[in-house]
C-alpha atoms as a PDB file:
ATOM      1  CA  UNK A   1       0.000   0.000   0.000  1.00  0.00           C
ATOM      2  CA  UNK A   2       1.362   3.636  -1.108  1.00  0.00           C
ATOM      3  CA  UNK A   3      -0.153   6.544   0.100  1.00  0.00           C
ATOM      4  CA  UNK A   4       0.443  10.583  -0.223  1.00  0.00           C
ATOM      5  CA  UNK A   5      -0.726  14.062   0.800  1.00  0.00           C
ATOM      6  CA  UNK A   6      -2.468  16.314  -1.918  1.00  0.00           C
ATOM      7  CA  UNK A   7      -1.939  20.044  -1.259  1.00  0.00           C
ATOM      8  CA  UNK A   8      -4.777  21.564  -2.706  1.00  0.00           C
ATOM      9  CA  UNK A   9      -5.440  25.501  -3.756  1.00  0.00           C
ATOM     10  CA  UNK A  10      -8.573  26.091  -4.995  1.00  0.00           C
ATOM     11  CA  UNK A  11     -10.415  29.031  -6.699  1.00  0.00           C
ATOM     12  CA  UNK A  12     -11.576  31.426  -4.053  1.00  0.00           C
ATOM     13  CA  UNK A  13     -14.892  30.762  -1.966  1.00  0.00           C
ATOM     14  CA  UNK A  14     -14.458  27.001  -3.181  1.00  0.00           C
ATOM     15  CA  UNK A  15     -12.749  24.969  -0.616  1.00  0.00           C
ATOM     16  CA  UNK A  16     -15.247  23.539   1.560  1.00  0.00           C
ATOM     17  CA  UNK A  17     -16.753  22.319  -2.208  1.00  0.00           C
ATOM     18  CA  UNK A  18     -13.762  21.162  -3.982  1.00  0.00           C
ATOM     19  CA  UNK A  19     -13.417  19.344   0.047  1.00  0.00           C
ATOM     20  CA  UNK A  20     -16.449  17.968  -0.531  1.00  0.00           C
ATOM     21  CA  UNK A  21     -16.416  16.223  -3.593  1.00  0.00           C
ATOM     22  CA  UNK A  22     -12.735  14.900  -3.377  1.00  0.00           C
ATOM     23  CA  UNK A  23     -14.099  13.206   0.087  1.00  0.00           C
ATOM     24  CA  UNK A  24     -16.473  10.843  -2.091  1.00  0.00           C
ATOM     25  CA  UNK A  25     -13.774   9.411  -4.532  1.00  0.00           C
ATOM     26  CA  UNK A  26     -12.468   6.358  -3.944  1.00  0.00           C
ATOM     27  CA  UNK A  27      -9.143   5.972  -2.485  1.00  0.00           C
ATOM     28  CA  UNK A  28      -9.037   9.382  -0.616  1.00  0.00           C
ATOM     29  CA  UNK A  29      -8.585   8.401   3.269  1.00  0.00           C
ATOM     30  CA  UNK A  30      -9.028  11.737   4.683  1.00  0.00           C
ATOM     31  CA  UNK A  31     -10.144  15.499   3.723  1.00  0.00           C
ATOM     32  CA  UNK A  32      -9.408  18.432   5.857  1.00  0.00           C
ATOM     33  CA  UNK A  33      -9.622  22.358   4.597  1.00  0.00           C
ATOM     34  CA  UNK A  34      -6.556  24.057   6.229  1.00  0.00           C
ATOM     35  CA  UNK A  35      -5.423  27.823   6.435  1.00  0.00           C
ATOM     36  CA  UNK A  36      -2.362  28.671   4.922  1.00  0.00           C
ATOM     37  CA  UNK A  37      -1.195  28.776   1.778  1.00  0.00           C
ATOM     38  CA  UNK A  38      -3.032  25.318   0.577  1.00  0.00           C
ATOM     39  CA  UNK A  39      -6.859  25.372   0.807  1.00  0.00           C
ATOM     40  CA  UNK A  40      -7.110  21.700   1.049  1.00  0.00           C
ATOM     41  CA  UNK A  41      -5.062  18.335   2.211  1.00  0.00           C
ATOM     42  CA  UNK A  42      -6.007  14.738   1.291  1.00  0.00           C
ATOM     43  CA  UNK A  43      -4.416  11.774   2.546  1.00  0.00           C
ATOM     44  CA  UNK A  44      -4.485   9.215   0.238  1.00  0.00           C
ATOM     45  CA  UNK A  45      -3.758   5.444  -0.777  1.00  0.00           C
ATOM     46  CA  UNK A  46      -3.743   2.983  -3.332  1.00  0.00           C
ATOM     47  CA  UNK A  47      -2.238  -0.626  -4.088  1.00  0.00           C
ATOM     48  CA  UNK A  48       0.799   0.806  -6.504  1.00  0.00           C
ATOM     49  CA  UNK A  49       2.218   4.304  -7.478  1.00  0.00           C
ATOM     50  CA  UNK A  50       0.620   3.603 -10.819  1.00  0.00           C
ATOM     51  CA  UNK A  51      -2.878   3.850  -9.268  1.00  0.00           C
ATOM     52  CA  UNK A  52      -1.937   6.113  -6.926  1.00  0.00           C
ATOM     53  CA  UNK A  53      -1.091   8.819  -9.792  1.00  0.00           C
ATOM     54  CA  UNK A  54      -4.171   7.697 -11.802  1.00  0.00           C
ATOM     55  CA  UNK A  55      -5.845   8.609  -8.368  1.00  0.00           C
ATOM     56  CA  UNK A  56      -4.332  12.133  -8.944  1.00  0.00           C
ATOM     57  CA  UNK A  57      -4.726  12.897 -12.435  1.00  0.00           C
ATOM     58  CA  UNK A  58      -7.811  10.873 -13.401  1.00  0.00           C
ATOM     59  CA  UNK A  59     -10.053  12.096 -10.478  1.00  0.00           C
ATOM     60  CA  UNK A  60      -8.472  14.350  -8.147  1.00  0.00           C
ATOM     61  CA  UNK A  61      -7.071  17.071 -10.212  1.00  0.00           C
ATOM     62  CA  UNK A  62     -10.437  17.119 -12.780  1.00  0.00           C
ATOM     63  CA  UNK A  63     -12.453  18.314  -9.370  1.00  0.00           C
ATOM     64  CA  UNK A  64     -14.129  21.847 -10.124  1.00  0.00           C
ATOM     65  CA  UNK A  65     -12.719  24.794  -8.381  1.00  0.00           C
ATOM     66  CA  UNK A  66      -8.841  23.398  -8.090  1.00  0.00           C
ATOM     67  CA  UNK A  67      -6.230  26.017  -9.537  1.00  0.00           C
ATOM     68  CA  UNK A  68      -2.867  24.092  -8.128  1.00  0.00           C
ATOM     69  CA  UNK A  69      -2.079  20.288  -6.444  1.00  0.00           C
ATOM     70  CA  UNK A  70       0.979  19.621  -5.211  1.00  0.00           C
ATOM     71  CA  UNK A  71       1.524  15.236  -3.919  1.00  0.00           C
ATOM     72  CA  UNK A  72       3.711  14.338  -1.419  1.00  0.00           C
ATOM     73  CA  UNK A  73       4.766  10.493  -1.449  1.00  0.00           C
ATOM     74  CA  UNK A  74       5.069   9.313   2.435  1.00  0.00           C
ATOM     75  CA  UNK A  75       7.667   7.561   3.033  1.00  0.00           C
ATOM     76  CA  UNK A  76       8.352   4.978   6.210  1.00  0.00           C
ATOM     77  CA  UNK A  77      12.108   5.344   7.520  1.00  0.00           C
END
């Protein structure tokens, strides 16, 4: 099992939405809207990187209302 953070910035006014629907898709283990200079953080997790990033691009980033995404691959040391 792989999983990352998405950093999410969103359009203004459209956090708790973009939130919202990103809870719903499959894979996404947690949602939280944050201050700072990311609107929203998703934990996430799949079987492979390869579904992982399929995740991303196929569902995540096609979400109305996101302008930016940054993923962060957690690693166990």
């Amino acid at each position: 099992m792989v999983q990352a953070y998405i950093l999410i910035q969103t359009e203004v006014g459209r956090a708790r939405d973009v939130a919202g629907r990103i809870a719903d898709l499959a894979g996404v283990v947690r949602v939280d809207a944050v201050t700072g200079p990311y609107d929203v953080v998703v934990l996430t997790e799949a079987n492979t990187v390869d579904e992982l990033g399929k995740l991303i691009v196929s569902n995540v980033q096609m979400v109305p209302g996101i302008t930016r995404t940054l993923t962060c691959s957690v690693v166990r040391l």
